[in-house]
Protein backbone atom coordinates (compact mmCIF):
# COMPACT_ATOMS: atom_id res chain seq x y z
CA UNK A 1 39.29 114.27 -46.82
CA UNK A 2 41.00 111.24 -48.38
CA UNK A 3 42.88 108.27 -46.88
CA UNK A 4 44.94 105.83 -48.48
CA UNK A 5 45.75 102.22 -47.95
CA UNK A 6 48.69 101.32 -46.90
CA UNK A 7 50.69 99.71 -49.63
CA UNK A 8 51.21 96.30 -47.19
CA UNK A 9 48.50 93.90 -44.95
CA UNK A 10 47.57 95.92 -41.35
CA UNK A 11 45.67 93.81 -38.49
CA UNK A 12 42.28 94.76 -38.47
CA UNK A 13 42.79 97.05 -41.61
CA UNK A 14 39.60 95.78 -42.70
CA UNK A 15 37.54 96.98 -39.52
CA UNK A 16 39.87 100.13 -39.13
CA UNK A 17 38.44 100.89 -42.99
CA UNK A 18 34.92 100.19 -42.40
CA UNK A 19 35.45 102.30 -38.93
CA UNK A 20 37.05 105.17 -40.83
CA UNK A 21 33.77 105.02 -43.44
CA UNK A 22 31.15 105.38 -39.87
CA UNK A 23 32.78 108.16 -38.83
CA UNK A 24 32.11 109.86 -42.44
CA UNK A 25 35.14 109.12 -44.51
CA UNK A 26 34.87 110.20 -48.20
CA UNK A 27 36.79 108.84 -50.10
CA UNK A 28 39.50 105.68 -49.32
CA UNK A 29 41.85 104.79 -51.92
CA UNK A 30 42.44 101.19 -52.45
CA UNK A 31 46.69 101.13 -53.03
CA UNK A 32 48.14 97.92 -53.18
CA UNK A 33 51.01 97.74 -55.48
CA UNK A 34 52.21 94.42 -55.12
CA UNK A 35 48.65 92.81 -55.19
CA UNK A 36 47.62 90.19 -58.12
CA UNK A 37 44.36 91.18 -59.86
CA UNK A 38 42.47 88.42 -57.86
CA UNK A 39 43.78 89.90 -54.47
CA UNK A 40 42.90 93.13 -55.64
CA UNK A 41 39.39 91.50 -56.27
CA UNK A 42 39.13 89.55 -52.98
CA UNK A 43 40.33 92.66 -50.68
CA UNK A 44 37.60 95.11 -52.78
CA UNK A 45 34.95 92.25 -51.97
CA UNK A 46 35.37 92.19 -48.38
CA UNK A 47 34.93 96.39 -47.83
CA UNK A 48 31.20 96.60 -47.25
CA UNK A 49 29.36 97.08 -50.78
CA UNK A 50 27.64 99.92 -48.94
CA UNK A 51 31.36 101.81 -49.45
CA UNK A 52 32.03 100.70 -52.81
CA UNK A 53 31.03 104.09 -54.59
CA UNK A 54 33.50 105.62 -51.96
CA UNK A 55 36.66 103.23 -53.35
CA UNK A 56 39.01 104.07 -55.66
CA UNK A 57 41.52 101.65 -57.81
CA UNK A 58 45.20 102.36 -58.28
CA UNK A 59 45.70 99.32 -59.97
CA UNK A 60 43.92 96.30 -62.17
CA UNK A 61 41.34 98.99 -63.26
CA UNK A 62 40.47 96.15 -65.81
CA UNK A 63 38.64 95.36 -62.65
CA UNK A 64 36.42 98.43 -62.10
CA UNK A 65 33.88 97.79 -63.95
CA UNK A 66 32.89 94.23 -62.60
CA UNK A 67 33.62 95.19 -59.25
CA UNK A 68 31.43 98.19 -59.34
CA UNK A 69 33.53 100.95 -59.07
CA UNK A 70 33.46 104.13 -60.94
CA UNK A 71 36.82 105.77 -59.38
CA UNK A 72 40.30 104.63 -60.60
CA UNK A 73 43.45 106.47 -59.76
CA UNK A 74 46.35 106.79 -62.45
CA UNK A 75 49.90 107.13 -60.52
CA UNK A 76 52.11 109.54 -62.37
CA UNK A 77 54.56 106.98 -64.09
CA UNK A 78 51.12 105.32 -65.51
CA UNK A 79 49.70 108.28 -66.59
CA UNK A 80 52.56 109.15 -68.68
CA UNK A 81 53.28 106.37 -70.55
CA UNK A 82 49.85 105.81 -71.16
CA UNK A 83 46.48 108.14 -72.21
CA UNK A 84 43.82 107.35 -69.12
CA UNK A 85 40.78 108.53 -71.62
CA UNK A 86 41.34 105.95 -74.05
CA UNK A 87 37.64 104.55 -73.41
CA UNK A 88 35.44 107.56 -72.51
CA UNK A 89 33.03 106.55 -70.02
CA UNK A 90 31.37 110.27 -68.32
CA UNK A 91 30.61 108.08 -65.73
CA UNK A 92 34.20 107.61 -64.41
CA UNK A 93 35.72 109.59 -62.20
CA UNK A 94 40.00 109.62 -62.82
CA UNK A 95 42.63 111.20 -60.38
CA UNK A 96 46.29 111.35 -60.45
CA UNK A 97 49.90 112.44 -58.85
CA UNK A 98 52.01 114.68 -59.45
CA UNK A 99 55.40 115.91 -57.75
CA UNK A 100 55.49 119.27 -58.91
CA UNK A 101 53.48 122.50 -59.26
CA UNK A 102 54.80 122.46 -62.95
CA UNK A 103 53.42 119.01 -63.85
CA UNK A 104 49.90 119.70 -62.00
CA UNK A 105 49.35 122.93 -64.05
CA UNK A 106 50.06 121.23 -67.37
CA UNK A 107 47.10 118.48 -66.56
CA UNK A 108 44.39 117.88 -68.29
CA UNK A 109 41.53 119.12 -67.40
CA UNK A 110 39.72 115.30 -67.08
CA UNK A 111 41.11 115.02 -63.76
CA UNK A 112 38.87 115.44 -60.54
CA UNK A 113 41.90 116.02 -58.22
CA UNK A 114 45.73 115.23 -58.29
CA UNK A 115 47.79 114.59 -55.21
CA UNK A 116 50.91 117.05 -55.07
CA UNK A 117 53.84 115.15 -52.88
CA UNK A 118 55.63 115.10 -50.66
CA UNK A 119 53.89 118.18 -48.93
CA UNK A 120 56.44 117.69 -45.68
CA UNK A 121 58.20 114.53 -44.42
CA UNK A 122 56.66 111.13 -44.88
CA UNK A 123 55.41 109.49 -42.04
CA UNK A 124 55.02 106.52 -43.67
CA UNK A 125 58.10 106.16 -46.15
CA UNK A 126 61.60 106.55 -44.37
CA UNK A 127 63.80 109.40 -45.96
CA UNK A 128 61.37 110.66 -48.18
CA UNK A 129 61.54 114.68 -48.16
CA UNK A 130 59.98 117.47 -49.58
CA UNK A 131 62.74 118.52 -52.25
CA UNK A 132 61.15 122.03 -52.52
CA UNK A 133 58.73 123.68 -50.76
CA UNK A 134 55.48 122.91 -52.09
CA UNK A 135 53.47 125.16 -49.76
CA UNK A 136 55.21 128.53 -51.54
CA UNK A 137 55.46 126.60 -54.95
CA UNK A 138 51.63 126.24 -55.02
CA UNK A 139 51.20 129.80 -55.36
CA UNK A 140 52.04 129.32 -59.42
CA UNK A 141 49.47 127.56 -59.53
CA UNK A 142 47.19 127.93 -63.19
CA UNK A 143 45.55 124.91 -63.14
CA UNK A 144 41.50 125.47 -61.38
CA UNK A 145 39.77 122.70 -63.53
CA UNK A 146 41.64 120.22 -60.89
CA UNK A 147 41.51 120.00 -57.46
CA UNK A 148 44.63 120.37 -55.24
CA UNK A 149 44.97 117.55 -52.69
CA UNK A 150 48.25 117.89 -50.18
CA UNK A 151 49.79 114.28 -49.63
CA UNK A 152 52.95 113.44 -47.48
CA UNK A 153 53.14 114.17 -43.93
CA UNK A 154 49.81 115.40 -43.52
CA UNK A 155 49.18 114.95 -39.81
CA UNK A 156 47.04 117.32 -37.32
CA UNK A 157 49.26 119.85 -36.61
CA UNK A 158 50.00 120.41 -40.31
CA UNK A 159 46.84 120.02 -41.81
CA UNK A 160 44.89 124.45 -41.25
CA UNK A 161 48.76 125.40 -42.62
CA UNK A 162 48.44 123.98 -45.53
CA UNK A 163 44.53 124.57 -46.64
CA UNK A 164 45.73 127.94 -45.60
CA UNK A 165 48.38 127.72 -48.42
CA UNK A 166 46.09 126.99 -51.02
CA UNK A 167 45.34 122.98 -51.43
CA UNK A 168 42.10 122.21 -51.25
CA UNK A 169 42.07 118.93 -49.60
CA UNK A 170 44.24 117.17 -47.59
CA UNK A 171 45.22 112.98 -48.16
CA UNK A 172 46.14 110.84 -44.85
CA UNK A 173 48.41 107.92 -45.03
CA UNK A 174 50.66 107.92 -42.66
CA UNK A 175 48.83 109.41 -40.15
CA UNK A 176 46.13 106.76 -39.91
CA UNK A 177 48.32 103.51 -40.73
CA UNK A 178 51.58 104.50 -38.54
CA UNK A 179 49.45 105.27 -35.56
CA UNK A 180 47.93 102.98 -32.33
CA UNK A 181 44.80 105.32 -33.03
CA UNK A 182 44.08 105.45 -36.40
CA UNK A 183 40.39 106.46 -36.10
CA UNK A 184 41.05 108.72 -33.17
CA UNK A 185 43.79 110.26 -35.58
CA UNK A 186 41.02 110.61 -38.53
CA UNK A 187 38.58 112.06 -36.06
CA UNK A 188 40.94 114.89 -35.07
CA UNK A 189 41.96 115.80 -38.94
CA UNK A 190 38.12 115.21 -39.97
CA UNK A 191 37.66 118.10 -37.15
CA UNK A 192 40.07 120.42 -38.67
CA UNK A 193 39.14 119.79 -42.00
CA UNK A 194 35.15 120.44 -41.60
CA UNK A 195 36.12 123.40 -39.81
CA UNK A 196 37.90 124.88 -42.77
């Protein structure tokens, strides 16, 4: 299971990130759009070094290598207008978006996973809908050499439906950073998920 920053400063989003790691979080990724490179640096620095294998950059990915990270996240509009393999390093491990079924099956196959959104209703961004329905879409699905992973709306009640459908992992944003109990919200997904 993945969980994503939210895009903006949350009290105690540091301790809420190192919480979410104890209680066996995978994978975070680190998505702070309107950060400066030495933000991005500063915020990386403070998440326990312990995690940093467990991070991954959506922006500055200049910054990957001195920071220590081998995981850096293309969004869509950045993997379009530009080729993510233009330095080869087997080391690195590169993941993307996508908004359609159509897109994700023409991928190439250097991807780990893609996120396919907006699954339902975002919790997290106002008005932003589901403009077809991705859980019968996914079933023209091709594409096998990259993982699945359901973004928008993803929430407890949601989360068996839509592994059921096909995705194979499930991305929390919303969910965590909209909620009084973000860890207690984590815990409950993490549940559903490892019971899969």
């Amino acid at each position: 299971m993945i969980v994503i920053s939210n895009p903006t400063a949350i009290t105690n989003e540091i301790k809420t990130i190192h919480a979410l790691f104890e209680c066996g979080l995978e994978l975070f990724h680190v998505r702070k759009p309107e950060f400066s490179a030495q933000e991005m640096k500063t915020f990386v620095n403070v998440i326990g070094l312990e995690y940093r294998n467990r991070l991954v950059l959506h922006s500055h990915h200049q910054l990957a290598e001195d920071l220590g990270m081998n995981r850096i996240h293309f969004t869509e509009k950045d993997r379009t207008k530009a080729n993510p393999i233009r330095v080869p390093n087997p080391d690195r491990v590169i993941t993307t978006a996508t908004h359609s079924i159509e897109d994700f099956n023409l991928l190439e196959n250097y991807f780990d996973y893609t996120f396919l959104s907006p699954v339902y209703s975002s919790i997290s961004k106002e008005n932003y809908n589901p403009k077809i329905d991705l859980l019968n879409a996914i079933k023209d699905r091709t594409n096998f050499n990259t993982k699945l992973v359901a973004l928008g709306g993803i929430e407890v009640q949601n989360i068996k439906k839509t592994l059921d459908a096909g995705f194979d992992d499930v991305a929390l944003l919303g969910t965590i950073w909209n909620s009084k109990q973000p860890i207690k919200n984590f815990e409950l997904c993490q549940q559903i998920v490892l019971s899969y």
